[in-house]
N, C-alpha and C. Protein backbone atom coordinates (compact mmCIF):
# COMPACT_ATOMS: atom_id res chain seq x y z
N UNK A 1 19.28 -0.74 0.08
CA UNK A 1 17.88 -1.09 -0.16
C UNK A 1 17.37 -1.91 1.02
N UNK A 2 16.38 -1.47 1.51
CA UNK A 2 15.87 -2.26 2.87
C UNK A 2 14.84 -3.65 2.06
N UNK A 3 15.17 -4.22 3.00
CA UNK A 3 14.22 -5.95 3.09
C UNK A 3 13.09 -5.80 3.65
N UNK A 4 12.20 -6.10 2.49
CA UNK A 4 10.77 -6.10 3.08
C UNK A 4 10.40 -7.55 2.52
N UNK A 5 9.33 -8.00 3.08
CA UNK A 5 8.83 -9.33 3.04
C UNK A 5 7.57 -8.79 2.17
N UNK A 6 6.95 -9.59 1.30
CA UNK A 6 5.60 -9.74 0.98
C UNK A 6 4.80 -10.65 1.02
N UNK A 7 3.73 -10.76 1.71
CA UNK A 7 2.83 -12.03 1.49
C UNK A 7 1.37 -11.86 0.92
N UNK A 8 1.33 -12.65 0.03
CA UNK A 8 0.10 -12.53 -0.87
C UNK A 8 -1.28 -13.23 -0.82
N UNK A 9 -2.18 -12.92 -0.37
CA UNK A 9 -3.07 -14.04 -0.35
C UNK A 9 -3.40 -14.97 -1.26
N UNK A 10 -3.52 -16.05 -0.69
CA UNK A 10 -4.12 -17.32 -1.13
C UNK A 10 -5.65 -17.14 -1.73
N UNK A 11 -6.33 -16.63 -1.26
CA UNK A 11 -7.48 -16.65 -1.97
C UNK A 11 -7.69 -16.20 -2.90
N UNK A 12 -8.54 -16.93 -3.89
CA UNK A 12 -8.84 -16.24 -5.08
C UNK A 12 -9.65 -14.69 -5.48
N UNK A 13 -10.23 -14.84 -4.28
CA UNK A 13 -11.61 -13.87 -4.40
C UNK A 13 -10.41 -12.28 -3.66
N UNK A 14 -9.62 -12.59 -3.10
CA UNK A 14 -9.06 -11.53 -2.37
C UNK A 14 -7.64 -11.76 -2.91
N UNK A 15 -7.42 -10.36 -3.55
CA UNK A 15 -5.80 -10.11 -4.71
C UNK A 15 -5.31 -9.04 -3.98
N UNK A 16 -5.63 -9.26 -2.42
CA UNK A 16 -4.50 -8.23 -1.92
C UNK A 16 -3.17 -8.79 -1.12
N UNK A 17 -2.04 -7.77 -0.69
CA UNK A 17 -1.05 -8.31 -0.49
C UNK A 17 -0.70 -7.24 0.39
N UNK A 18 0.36 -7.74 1.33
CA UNK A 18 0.76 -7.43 2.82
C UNK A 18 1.90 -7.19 2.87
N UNK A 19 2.34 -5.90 2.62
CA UNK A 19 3.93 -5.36 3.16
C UNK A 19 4.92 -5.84 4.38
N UNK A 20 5.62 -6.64 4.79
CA UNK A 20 6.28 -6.56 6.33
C UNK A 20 7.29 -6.09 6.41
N UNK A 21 7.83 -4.70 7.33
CA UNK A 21 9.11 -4.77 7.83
C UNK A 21 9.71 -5.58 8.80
N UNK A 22 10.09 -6.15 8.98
CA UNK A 22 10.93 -7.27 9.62
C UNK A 22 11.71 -6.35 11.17
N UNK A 23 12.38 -5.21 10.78
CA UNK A 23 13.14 -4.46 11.42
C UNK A 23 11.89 -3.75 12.62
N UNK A 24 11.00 -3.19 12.23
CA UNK A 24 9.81 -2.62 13.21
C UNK A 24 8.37 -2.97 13.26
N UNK A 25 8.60 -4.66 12.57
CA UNK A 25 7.30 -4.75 12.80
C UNK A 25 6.22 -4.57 12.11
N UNK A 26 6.37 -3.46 11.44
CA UNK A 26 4.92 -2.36 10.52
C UNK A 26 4.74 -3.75 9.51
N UNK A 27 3.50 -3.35 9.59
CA UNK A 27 2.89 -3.92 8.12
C UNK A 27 2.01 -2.78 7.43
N UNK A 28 1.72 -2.98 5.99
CA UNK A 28 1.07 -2.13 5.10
C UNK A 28 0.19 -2.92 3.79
N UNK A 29 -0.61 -2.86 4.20
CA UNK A 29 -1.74 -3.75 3.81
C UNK A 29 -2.10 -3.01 2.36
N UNK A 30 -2.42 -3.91 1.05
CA UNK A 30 -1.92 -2.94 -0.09
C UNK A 30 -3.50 -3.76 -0.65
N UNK A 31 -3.77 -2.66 -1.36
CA UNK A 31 -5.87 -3.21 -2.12
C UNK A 31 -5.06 -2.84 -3.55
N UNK A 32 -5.36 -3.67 -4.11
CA UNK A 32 -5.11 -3.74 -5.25
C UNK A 32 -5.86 -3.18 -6.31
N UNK A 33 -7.13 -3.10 -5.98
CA UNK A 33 -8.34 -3.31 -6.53
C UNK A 33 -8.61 -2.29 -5.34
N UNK A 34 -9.03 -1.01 -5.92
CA UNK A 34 -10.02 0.27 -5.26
C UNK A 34 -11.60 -0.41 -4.91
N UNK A 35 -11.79 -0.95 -6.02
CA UNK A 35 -13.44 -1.74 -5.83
C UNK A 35 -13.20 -2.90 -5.06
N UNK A 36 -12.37 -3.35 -4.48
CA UNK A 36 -12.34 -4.00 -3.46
C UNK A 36 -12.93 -3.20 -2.28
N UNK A 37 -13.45 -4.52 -1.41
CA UNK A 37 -13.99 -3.94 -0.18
C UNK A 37 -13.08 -3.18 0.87
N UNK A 38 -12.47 -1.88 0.66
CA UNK A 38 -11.45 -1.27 1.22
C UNK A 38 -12.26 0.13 2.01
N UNK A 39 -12.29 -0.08 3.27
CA UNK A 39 -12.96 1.01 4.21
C UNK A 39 -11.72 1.27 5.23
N UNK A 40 -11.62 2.75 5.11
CA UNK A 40 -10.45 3.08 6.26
C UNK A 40 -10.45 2.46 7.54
N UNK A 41 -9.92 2.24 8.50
CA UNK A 41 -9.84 1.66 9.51
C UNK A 41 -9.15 3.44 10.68
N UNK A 42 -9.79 3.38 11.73
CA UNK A 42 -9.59 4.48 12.39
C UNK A 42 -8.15 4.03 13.06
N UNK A 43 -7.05 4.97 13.46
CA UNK A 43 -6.11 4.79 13.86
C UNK A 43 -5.17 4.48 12.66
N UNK A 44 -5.16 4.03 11.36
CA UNK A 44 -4.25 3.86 11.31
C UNK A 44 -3.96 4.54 9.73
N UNK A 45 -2.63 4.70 8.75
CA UNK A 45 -2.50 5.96 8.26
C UNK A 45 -2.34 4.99 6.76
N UNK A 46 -2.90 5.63 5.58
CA UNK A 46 -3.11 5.37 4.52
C UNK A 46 -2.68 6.57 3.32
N UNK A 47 -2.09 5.63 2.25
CA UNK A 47 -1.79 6.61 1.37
C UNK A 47 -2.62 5.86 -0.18
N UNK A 48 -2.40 6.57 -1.29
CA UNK A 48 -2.84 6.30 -2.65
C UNK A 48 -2.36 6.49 -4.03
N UNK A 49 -2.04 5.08 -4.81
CA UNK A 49 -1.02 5.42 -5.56
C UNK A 49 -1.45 5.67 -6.75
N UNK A 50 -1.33 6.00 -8.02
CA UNK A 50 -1.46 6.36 -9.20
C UNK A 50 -0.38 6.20 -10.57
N UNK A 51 -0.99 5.20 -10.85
CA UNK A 51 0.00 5.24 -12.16
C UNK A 51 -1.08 4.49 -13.20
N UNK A 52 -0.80 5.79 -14.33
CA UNK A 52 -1.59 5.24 -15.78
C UNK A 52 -2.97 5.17 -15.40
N UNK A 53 -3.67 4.32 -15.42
CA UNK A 53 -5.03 3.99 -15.34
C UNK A 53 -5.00 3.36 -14.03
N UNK A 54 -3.99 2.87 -13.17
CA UNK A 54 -4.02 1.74 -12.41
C UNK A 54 -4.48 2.83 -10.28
N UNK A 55 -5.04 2.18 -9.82
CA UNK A 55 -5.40 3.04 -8.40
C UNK A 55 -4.64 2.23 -7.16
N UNK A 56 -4.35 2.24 -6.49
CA UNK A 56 -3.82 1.31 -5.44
C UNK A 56 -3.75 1.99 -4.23
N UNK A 57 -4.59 1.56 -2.74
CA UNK A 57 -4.83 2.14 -1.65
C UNK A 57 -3.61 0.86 -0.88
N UNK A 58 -3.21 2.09 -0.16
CA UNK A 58 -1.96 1.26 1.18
C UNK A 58 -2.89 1.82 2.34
N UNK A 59 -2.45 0.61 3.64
CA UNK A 59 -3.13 1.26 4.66
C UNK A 59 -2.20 0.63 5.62
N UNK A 60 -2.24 1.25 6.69
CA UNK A 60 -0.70 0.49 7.74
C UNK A 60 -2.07 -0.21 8.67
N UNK A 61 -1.14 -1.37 9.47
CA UNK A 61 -1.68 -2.48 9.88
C UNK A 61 -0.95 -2.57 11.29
N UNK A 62 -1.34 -1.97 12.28
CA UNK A 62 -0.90 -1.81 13.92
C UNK A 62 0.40 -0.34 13.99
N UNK A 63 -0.42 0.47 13.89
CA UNK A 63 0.42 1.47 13.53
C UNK A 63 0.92 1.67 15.05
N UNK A 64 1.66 2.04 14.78
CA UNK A 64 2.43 2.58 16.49
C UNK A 64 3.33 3.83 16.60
N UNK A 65 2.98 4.82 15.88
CA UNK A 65 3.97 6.16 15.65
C UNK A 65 4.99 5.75 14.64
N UNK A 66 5.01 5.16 13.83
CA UNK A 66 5.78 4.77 13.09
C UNK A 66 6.58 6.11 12.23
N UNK A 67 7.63 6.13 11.36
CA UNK A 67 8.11 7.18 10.81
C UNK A 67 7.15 6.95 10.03
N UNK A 68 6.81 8.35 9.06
CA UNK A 68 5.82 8.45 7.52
C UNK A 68 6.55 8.14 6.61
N UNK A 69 7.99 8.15 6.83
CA UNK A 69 9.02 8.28 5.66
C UNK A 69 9.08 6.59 5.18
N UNK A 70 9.05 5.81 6.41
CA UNK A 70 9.34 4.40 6.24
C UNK A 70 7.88 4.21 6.16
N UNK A 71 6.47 4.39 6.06
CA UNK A 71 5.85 4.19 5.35
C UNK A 71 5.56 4.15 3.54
N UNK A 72 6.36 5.80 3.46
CA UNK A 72 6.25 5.70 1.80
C UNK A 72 7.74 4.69 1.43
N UNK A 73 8.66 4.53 2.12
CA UNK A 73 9.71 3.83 1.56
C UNK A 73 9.44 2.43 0.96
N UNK A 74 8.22 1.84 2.40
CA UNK A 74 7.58 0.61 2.10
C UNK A 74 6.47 0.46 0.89
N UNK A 75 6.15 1.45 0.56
CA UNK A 75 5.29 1.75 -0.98
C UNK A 75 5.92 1.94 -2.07
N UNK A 76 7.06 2.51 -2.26
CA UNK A 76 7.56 3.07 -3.06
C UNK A 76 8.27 1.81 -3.37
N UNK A 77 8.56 1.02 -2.43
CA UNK A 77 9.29 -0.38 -2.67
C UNK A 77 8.26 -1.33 -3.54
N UNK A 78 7.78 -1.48 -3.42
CA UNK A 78 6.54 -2.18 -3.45
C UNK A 78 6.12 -1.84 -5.31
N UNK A 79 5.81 -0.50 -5.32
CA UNK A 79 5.77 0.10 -6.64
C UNK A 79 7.11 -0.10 -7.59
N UNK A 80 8.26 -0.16 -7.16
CA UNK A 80 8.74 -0.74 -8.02
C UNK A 80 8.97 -1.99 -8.32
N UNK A 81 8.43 -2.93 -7.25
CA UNK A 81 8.08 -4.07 -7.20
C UNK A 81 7.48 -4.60 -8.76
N UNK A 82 6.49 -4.07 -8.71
CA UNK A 82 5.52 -3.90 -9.48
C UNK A 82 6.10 -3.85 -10.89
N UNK A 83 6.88 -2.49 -10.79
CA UNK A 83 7.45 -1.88 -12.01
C UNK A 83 6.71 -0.92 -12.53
N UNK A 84 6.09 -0.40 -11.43
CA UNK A 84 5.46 0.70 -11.91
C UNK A 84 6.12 2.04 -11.58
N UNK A 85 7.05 2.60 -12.60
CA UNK A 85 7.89 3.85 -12.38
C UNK A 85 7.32 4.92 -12.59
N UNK A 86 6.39 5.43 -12.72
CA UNK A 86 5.63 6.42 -13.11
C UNK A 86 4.41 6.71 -11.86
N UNK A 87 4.71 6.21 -11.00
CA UNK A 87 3.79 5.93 -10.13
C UNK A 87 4.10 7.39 -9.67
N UNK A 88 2.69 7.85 -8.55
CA UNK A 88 2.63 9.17 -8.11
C UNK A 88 1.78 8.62 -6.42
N UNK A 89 2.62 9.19 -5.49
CA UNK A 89 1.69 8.48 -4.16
C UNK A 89 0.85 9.79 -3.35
N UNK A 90 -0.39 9.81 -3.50
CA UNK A 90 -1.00 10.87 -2.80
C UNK A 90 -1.28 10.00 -1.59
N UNK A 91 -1.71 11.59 -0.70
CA UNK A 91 -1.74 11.47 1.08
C UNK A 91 -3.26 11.21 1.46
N UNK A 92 -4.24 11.85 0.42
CA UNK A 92 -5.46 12.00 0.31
C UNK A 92 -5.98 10.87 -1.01
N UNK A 93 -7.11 10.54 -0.90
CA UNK A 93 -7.74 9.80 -2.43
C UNK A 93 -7.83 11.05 -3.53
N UNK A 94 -7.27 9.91 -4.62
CA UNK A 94 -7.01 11.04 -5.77
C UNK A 94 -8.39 11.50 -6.13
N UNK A 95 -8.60 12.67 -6.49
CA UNK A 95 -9.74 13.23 -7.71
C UNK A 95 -9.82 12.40 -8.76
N UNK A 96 -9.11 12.03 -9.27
CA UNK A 96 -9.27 11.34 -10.72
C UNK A 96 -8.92 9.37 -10.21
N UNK A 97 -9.92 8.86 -10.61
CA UNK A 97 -9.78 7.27 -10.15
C UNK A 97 -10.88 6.22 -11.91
N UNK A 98 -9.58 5.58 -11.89
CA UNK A 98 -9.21 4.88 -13.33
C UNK A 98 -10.42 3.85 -12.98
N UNK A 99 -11.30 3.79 -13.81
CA UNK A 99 -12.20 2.45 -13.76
C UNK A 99 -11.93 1.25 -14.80
């Protein structure tokens, strides 16, 4: 199981939280909240998770050719973090989004 760091913001108004690999660097910046102010950023590569009612956008944070694989590894970590086992990670925004 690889070591990832998480850091969570301090602010109240902002409930998002920050993936780090330690080993390359990557970070993956995680919106918790779809209705959060979350606008793609050009350059860098985003996925979208799904479980139950719940929506969750990842977006990488100084991407540099990174593998895709150790992107979803760092999500998939993360999701079970969570404990969300049922989770499903699309490449695109889902059709169906839980309000």
């Amino acid at each position: 199981m690889a070591n990832y760091l998480l850091s969570i913001s301090n602010n109240e108004t902002l409930k998002d939280s920050v993936i780090h690999d330690p080993s390359t660097k990557l970070k993956v910046r995680v919106y918790n909240s779809i209705k959060s102010k979350f606008k793609p950023s050009e350059g860098e590569v985003r996925f979208f998770v799904t479980a139950g009612k719940k929506t969750i956008a990842f977006e990488t944070k100084g991407y540099k050719k990174h593998a895709e694989l150790l992107i979803l590894h760092m999500i998939s970590w993360y999701c079970v973090y969570l404990g969300l086992m049922e989770a499903q990670i699309h490449s695109n925004w889902p059709m169906y989004i839980a309000s």
